[in-house]
Protein backbone atom coordinates (compact mmCIF):
# COMPACT_ATOMS: atom_id res chain seq x y z
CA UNK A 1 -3.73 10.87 -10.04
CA UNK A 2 -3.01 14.84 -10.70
CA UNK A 3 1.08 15.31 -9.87
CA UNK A 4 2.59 17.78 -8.40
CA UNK A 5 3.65 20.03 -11.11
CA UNK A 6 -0.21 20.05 -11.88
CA UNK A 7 -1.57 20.61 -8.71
CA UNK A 8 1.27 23.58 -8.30
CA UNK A 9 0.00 25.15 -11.69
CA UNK A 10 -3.72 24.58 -10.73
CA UNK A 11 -3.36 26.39 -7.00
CA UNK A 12 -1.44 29.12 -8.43
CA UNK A 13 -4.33 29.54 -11.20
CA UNK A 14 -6.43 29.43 -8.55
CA UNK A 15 -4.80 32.04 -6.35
CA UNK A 16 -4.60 34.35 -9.55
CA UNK A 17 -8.73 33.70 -9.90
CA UNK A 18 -9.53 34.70 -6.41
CA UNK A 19 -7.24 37.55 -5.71
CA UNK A 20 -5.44 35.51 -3.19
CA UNK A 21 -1.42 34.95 -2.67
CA UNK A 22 -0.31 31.52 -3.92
CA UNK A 23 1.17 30.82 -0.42
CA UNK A 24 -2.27 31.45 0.77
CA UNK A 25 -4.36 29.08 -1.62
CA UNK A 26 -1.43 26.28 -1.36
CA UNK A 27 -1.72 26.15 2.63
CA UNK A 28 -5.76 26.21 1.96
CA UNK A 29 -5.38 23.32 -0.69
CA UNK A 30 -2.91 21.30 2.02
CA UNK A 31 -5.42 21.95 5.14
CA UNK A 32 -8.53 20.88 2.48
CA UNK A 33 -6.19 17.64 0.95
CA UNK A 34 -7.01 19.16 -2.56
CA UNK A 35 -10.56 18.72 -2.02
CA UNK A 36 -11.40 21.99 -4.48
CA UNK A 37 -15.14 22.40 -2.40
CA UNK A 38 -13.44 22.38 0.98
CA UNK A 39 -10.51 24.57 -0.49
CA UNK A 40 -13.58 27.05 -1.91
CA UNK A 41 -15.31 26.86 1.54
CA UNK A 42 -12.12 27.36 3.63
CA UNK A 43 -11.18 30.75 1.14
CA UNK A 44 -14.52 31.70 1.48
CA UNK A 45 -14.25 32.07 5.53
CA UNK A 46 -11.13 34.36 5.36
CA UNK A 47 -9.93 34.02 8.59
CA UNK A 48 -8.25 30.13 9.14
CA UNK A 49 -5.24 30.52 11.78
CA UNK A 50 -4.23 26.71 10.28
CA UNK A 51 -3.92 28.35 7.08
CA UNK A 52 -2.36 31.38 7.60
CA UNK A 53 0.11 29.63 9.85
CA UNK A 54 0.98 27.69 7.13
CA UNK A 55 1.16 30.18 4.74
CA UNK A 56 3.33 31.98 6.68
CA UNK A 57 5.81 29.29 6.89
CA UNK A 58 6.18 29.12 3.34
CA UNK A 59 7.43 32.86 3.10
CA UNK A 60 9.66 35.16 4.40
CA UNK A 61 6.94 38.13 3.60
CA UNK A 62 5.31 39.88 6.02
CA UNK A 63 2.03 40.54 4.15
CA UNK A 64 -0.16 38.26 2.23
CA UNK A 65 -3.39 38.87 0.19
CA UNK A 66 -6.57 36.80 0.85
CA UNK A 67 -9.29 37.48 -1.50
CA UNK A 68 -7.34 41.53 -2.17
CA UNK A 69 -7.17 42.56 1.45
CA UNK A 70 -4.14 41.78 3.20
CA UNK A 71 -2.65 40.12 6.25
CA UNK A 72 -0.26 40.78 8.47
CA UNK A 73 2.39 38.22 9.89
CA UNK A 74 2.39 39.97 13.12
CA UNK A 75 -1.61 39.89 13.09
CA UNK A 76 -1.77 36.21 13.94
């Protein structure tokens, strides 16, 4: 079973990869319960409220980058 510190380090690899804030791909592993094809399927629909609401909460900023365009806290 992967542990934390390993699924931490493979998100934020994976954010890096796909131009994507790490707040971003961790709320898109946690909706997809580190299923990597859902995670790639959910990222690949740019637009989940569950995620970005989630994302959100992890941060104080008010802009995050999904796939190098950003969004805006007040946007959703």
């Amino acid at each position: 079973m992967a542990t934390d510190q390993y699924k931490a380090h493979h998100v934020g690899e994976w954010a890096s990869l796909r131009s994507t804030s790490p707040e971003i791909a961790e709320a898109i592993f946690e909706v997809a319960n580190y299923d990597e094809k859902l995670a790639e399927e959910i990222w690949q629909q740019q637009g989940s409220d569950e995620v970005l609401f989630r994302a959100f909460d992890k941060t104080e900023q008010n802009t995050l980058i999904w796939d190098n365009k950003p969004v805006e806290r007040r946007n959703i």
